[in-house]
C-alpha atoms as a PDB file:
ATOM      1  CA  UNK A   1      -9.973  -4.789 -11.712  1.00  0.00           C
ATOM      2  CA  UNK A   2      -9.808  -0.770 -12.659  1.00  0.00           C
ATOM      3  CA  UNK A   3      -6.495   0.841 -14.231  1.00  0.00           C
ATOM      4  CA  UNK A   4      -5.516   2.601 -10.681  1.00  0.00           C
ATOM      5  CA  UNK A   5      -5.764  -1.078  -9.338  1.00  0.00           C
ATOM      6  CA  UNK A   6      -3.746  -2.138 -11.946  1.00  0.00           C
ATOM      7  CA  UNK A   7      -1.370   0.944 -11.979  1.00  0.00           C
ATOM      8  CA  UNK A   8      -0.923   0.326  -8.030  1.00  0.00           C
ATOM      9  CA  UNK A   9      -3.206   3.897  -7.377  1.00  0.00           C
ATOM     10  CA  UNK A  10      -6.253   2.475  -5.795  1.00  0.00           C
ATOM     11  CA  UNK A  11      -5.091   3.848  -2.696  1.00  0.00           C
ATOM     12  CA  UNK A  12      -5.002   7.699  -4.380  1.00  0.00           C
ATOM     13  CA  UNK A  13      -9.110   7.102  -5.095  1.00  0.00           C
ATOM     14  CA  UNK A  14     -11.392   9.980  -3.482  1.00  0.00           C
ATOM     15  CA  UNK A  15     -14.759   8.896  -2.755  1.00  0.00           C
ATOM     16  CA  UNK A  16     -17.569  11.257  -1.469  1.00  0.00           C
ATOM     17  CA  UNK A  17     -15.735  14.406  -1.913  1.00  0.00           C
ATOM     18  CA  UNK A  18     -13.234  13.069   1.491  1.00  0.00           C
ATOM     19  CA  UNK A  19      -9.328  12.291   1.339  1.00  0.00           C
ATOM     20  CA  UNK A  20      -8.633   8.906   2.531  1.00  0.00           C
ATOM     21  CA  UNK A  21      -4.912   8.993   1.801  1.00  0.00           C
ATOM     22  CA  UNK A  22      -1.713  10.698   2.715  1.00  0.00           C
ATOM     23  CA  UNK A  23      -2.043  13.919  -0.112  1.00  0.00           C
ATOM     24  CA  UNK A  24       1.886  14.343   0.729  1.00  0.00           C
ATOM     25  CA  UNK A  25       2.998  11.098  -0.343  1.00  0.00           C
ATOM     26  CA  UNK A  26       4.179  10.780  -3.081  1.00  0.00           C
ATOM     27  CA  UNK A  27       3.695   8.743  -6.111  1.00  0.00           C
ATOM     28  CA  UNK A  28       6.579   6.237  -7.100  1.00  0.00           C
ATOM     29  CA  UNK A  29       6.114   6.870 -10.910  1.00  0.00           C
ATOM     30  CA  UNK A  30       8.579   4.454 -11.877  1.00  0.00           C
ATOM     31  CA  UNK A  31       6.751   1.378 -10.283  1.00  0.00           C
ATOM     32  CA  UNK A  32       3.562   3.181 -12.489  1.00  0.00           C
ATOM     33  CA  UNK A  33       5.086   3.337 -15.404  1.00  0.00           C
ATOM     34  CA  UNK A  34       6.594  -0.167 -15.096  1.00  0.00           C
ATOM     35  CA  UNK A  35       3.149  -1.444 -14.010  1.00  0.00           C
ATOM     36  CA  UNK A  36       1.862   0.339 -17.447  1.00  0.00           C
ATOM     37  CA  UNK A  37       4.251  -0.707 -19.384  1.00  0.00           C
ATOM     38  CA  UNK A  38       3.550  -4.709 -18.230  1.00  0.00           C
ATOM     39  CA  UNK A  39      -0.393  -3.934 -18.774  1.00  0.00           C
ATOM     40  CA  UNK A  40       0.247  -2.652 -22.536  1.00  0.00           C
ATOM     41  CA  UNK A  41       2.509  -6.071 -23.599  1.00  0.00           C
ATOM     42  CA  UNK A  42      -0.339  -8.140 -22.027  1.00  0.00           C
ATOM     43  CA  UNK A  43      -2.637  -5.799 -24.489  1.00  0.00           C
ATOM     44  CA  UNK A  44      -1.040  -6.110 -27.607  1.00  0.00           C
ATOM     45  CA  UNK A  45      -0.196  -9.625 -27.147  1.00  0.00           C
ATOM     46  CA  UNK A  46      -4.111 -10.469 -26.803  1.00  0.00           C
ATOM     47  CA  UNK A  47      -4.615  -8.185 -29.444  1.00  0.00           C
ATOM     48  CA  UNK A  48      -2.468 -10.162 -31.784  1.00  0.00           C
ATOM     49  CA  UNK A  49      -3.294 -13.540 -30.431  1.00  0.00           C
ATOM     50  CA  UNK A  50      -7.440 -12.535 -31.379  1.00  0.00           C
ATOM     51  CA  UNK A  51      -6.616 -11.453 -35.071  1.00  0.00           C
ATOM     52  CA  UNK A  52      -4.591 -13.929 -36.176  1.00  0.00           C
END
């Protein structure tokens, strides 16, 4: 899994130079930041779990 999978963005990916997505639509920035902010607890709790 990649961070725009895990952000929700894998549809916004541009491969070979062509757009395969809607460039008008817009991004629901909440949902990313929520999605962030879930990946980053997960992170520090590992973190925390592997030095103690």
């Amino acid at each position: 899994m990649d961070l725009f999978e895990t952000l929700g963005l894998s549809d916004r990916v541009v491969y070979d130079k062509e757009l395969t997505f809607d460039i008008d639509k817009g991004i629901n920035w909440a949902a990313v930041d929520e999605r962030l902010e879930q990946f980053r607890a997960c992170s520090l709790d590992y973190l925390k779990n592997a030095l103690q």
